[in-house]
Protein backbone atom coordinates (compact mmCIF):
# COMPACT_ATOMS: atom_id res chain seq x y z
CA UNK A 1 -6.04 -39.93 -31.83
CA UNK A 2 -3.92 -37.08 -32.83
CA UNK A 3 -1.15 -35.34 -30.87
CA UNK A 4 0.27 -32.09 -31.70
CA UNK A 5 3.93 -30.85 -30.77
CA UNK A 6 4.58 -27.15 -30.94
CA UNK A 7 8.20 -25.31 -30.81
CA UNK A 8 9.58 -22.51 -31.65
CA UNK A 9 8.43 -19.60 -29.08
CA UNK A 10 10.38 -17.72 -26.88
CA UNK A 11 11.38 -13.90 -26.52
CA UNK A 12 12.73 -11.87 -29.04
CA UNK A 13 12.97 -8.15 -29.13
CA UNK A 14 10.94 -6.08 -31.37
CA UNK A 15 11.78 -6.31 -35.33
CA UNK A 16 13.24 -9.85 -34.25
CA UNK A 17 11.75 -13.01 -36.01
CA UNK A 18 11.24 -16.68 -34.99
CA UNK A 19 9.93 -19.56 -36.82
CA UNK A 20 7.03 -21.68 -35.11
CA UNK A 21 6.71 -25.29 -35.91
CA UNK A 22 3.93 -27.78 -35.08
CA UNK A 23 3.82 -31.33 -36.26
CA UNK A 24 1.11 -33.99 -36.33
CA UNK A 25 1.22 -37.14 -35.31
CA UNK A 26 -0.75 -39.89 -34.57
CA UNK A 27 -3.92 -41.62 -36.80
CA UNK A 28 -3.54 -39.39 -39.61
CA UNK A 29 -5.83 -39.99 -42.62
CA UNK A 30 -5.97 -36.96 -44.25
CA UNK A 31 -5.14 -34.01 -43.31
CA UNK A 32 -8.05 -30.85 -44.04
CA UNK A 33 -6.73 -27.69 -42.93
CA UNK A 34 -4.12 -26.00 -40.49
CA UNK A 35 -3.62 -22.80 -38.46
CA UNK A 36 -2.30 -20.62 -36.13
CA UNK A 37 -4.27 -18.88 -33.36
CA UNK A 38 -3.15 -16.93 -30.84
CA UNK A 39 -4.33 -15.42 -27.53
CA UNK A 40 -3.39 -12.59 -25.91
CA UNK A 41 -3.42 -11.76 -22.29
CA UNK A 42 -7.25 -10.21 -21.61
CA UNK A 43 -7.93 -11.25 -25.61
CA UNK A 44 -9.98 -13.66 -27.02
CA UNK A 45 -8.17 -16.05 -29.24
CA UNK A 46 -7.96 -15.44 -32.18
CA UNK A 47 -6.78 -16.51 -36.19
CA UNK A 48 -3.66 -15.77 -37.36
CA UNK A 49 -2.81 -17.47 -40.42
CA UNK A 50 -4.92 -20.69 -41.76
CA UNK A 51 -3.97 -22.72 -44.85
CA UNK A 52 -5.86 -25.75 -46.83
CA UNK A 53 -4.67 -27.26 -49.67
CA UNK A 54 -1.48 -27.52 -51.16
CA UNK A 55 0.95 -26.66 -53.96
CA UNK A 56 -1.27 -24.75 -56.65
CA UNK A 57 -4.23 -25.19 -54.75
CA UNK A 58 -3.66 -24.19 -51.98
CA UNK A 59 -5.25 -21.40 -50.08
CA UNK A 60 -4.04 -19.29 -47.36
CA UNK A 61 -5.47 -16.46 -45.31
CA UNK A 62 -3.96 -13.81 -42.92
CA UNK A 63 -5.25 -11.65 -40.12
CA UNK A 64 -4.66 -8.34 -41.34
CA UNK A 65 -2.31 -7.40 -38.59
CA UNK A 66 0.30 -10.07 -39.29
CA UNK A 67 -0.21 -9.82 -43.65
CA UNK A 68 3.19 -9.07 -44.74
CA UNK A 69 4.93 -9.89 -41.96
CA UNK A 70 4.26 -13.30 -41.31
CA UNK A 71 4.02 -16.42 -43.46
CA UNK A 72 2.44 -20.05 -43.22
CA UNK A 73 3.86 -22.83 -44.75
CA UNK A 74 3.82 -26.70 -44.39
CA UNK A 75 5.56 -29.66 -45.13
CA UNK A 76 3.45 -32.57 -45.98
CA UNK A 77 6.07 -35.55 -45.95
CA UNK A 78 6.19 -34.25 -42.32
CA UNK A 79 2.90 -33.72 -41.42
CA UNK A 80 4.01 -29.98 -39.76
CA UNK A 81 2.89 -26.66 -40.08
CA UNK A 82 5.43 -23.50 -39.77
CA UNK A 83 4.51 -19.94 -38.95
CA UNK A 84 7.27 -17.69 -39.83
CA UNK A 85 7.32 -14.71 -38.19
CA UNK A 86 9.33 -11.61 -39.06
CA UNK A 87 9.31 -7.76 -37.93
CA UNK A 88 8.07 -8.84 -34.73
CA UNK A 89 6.14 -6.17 -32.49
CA UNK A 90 5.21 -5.85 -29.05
CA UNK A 91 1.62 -6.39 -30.12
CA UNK A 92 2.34 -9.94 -31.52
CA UNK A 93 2.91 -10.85 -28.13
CA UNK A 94 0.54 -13.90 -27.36
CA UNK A 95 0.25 -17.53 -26.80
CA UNK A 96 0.10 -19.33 -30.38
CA UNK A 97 -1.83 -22.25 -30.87
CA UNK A 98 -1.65 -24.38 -33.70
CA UNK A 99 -4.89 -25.86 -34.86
CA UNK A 100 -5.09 -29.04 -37.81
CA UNK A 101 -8.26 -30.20 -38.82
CA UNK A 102 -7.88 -34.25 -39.56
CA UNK A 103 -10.31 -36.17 -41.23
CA UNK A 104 -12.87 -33.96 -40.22
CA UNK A 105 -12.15 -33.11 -36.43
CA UNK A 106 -9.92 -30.59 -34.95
CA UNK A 107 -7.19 -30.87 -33.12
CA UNK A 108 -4.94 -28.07 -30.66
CA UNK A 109 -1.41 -27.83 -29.63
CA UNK A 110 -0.90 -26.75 -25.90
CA UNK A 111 0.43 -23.50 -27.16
CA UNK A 112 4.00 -22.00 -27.10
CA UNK A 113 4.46 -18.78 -25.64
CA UNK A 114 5.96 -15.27 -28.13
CA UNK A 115 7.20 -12.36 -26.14
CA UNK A 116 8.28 -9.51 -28.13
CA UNK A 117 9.96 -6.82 -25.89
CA UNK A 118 10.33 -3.06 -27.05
């Protein structure tokens, strides 16, 4: 079994940034792919940044409403996965999920809540 630990939410005004985290833990073979999802009140959830692979091949995709602004990273020593977030708008306001795929099956965080106020 895997667990998932997110961090980093919270409220920040528009233009603001914050830095998401989300580490793995658990029966960890090999890790496939991470993300970050997020949902929106009355939205479907959906992807906001997913990355698989690593160093030089490595490959990373945005939604286009967050390219530029946000970034995904990881750190494999510590099995974690950061989302950092900068020029923050009111739309980016959501629940964000962090996603890994590990050996094969998937695996959520409970979510950490971004408020962006105008």
């Amino acid at each position: 079994q895997v667990q998932l630990v997110e961090s980093g939410g919270g409220e920040v005004q528009a233009g603001g940034s914050l830095r998401l985290s989300c580490a793995a833990s658990g029966s960890i073979f090999s890790i496939n792919d991470m993300g970050w999802y997020r949902q929106a009140p009355g939205k479907q959830r959906e992807l906001v940044a997913f990355l698989t692979g690593s160093g030089s091949l490595s490959y990373i995709r945005y939604a286009d409403s967050v390219k530029g602004r946000f970034t995904i990273s990881r750190d494999n020593a510590k099995n974690t996965v950061y989302l950092q977030m900068n020029s923050l708008k009111p739309e980016d306001t959501a629940v964000y999920y962090c996603k890994f795929r590990v050996d094969g099956v998937d695996y959520w965080g409970k979510g950490t809540l971004v408020t962006v106020s105008s």
